[in-house]
C-alpha atoms as a PDB file:
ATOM      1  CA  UNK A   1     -61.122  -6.177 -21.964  1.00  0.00           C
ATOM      2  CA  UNK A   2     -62.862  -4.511 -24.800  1.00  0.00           C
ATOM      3  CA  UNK A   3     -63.844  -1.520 -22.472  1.00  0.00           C
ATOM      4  CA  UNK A   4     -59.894  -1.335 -20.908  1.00  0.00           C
ATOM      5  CA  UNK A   5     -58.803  -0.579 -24.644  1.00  0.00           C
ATOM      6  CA  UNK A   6     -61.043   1.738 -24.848  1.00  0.00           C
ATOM      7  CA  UNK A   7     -60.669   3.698 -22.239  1.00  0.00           C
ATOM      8  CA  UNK A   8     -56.871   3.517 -22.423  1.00  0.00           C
ATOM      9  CA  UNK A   9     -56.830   4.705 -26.408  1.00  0.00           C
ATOM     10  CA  UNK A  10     -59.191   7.539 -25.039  1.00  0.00           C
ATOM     11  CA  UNK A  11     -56.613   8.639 -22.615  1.00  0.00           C
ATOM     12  CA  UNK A  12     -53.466   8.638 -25.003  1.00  0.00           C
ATOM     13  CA  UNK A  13     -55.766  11.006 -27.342  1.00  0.00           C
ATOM     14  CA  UNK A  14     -56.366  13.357 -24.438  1.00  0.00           C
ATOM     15  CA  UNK A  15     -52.650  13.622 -23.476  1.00  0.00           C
ATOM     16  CA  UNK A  16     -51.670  17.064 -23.627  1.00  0.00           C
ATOM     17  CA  UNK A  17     -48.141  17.836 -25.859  1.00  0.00           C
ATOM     18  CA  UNK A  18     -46.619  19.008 -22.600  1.00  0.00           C
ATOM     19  CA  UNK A  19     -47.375  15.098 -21.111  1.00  0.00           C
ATOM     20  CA  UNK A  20     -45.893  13.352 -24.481  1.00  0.00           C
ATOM     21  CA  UNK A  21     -43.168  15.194 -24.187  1.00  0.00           C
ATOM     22  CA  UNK A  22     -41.962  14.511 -20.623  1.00  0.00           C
ATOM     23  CA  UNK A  23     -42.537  11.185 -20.807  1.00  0.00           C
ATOM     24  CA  UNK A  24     -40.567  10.964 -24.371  1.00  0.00           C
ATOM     25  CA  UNK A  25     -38.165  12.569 -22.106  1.00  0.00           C
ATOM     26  CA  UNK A  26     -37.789  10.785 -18.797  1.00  0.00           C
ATOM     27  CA  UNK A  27     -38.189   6.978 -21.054  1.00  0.00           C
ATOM     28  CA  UNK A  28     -34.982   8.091 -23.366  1.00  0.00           C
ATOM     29  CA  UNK A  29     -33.124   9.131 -20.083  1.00  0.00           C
ATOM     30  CA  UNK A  30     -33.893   6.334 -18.430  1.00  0.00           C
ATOM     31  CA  UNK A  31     -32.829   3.923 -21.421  1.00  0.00           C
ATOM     32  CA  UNK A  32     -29.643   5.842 -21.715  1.00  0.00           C
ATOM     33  CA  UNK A  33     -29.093   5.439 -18.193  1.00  0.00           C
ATOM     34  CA  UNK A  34     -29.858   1.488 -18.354  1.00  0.00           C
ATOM     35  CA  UNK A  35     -27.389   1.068 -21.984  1.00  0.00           C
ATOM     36  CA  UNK A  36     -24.501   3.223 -20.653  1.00  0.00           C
ATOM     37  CA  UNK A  37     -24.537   1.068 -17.198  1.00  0.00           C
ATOM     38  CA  UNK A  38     -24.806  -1.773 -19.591  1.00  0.00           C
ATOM     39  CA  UNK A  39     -21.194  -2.167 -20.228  1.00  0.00           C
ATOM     40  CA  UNK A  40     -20.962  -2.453 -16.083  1.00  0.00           C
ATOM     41  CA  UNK A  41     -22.666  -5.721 -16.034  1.00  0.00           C
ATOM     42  CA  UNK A  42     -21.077  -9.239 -15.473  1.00  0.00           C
ATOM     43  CA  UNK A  43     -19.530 -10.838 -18.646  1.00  0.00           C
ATOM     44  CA  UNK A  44     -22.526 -13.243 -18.905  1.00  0.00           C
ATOM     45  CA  UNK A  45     -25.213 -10.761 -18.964  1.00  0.00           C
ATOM     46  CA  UNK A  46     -23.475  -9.435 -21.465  1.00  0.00           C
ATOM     47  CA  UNK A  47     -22.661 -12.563 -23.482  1.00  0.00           C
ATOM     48  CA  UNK A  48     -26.508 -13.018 -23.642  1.00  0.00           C
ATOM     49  CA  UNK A  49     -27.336  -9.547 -25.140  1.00  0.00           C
ATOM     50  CA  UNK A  50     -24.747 -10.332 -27.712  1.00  0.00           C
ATOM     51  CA  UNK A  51     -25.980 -13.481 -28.237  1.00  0.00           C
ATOM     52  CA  UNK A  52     -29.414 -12.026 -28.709  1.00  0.00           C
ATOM     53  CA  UNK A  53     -27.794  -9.533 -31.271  1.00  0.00           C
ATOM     54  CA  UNK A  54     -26.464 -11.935 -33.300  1.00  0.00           C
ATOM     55  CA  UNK A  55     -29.775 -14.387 -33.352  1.00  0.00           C
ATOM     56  CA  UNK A  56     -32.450 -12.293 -33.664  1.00  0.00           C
ATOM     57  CA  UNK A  57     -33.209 -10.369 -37.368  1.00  0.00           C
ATOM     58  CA  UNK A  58     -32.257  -6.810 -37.269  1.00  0.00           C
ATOM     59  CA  UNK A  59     -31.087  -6.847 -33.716  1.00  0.00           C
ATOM     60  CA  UNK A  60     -28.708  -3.796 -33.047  1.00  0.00           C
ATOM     61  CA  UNK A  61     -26.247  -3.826 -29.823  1.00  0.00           C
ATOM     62  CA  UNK A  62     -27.074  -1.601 -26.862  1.00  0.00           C
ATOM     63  CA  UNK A  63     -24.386   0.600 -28.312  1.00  0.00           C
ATOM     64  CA  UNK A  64     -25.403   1.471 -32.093  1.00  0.00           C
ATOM     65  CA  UNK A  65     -29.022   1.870 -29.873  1.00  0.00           C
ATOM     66  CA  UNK A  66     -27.688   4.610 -27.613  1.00  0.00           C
ATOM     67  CA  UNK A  67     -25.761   6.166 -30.710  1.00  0.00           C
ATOM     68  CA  UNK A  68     -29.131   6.694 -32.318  1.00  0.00           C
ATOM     69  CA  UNK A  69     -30.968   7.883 -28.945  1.00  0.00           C
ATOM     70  CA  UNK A  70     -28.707   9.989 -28.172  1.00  0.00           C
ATOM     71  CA  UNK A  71     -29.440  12.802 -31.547  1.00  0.00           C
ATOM     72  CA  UNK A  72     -32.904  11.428 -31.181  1.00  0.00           C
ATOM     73  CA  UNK A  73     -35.604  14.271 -30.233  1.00  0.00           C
ATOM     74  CA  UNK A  74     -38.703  14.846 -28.874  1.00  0.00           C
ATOM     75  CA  UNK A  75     -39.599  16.693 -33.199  1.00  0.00           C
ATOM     76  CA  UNK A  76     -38.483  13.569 -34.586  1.00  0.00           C
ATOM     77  CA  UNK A  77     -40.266  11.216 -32.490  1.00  0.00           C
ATOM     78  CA  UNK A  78     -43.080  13.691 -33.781  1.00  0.00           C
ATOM     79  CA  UNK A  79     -42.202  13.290 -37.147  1.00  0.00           C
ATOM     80  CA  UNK A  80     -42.448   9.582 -36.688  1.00  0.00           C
ATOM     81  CA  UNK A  81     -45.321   8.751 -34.663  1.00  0.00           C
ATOM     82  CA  UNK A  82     -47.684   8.292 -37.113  1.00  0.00           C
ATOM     83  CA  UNK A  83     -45.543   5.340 -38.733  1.00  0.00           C
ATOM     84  CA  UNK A  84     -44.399   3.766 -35.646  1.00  0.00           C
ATOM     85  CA  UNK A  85     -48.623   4.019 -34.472  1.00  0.00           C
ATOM     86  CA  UNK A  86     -49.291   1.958 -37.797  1.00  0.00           C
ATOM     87  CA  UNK A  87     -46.568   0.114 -37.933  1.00  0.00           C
ATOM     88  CA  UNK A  88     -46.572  -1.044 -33.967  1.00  0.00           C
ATOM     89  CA  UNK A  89     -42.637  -0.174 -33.387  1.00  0.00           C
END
């Protein structure tokens, strides 16, 4: 295990800028792909999202979550990594 870590901690510090950003890219596409289809699903699928919303502490529904994706770029996820890195979020 110790030797997996390091070897995948190696390979996120050799990504090139060109890498990071396509995958920024194709994850936010894909997750506004999966929230705007969200709204497609059966009633209870939904029901358990919002009850997930409404249990969990600081839970936000799919749609205040796209709202934000949406303006969100590729600079500010930049501008944030080293916070989210320390934080783990």
């Amino acid at each position: 295990m110790p030797r997996y870590i390091e070897e995948t901690v190696q390979k996120i510090i050799e990504m090139k800028e060109e890498d990071l950003r396509e995958i920024f890219e194709r994850v936010k596409e894909t997750f506004l792909a999966d929230w705007k289809n969200y709204y497609y699903e059966q009633s209870y699928q939904q029901a358990l999202a919002i009850f997930e919303t409404l249990m969990i502490d600081k839970a936000t529904p799919k749609s205040a979550q796209r709202e934000v994706l949406e303006s969100f770029s590729y600079e500010k996820f930049k501008e944030y990594q080293q916070g989210w890195l320390k934080s783990g979020k």
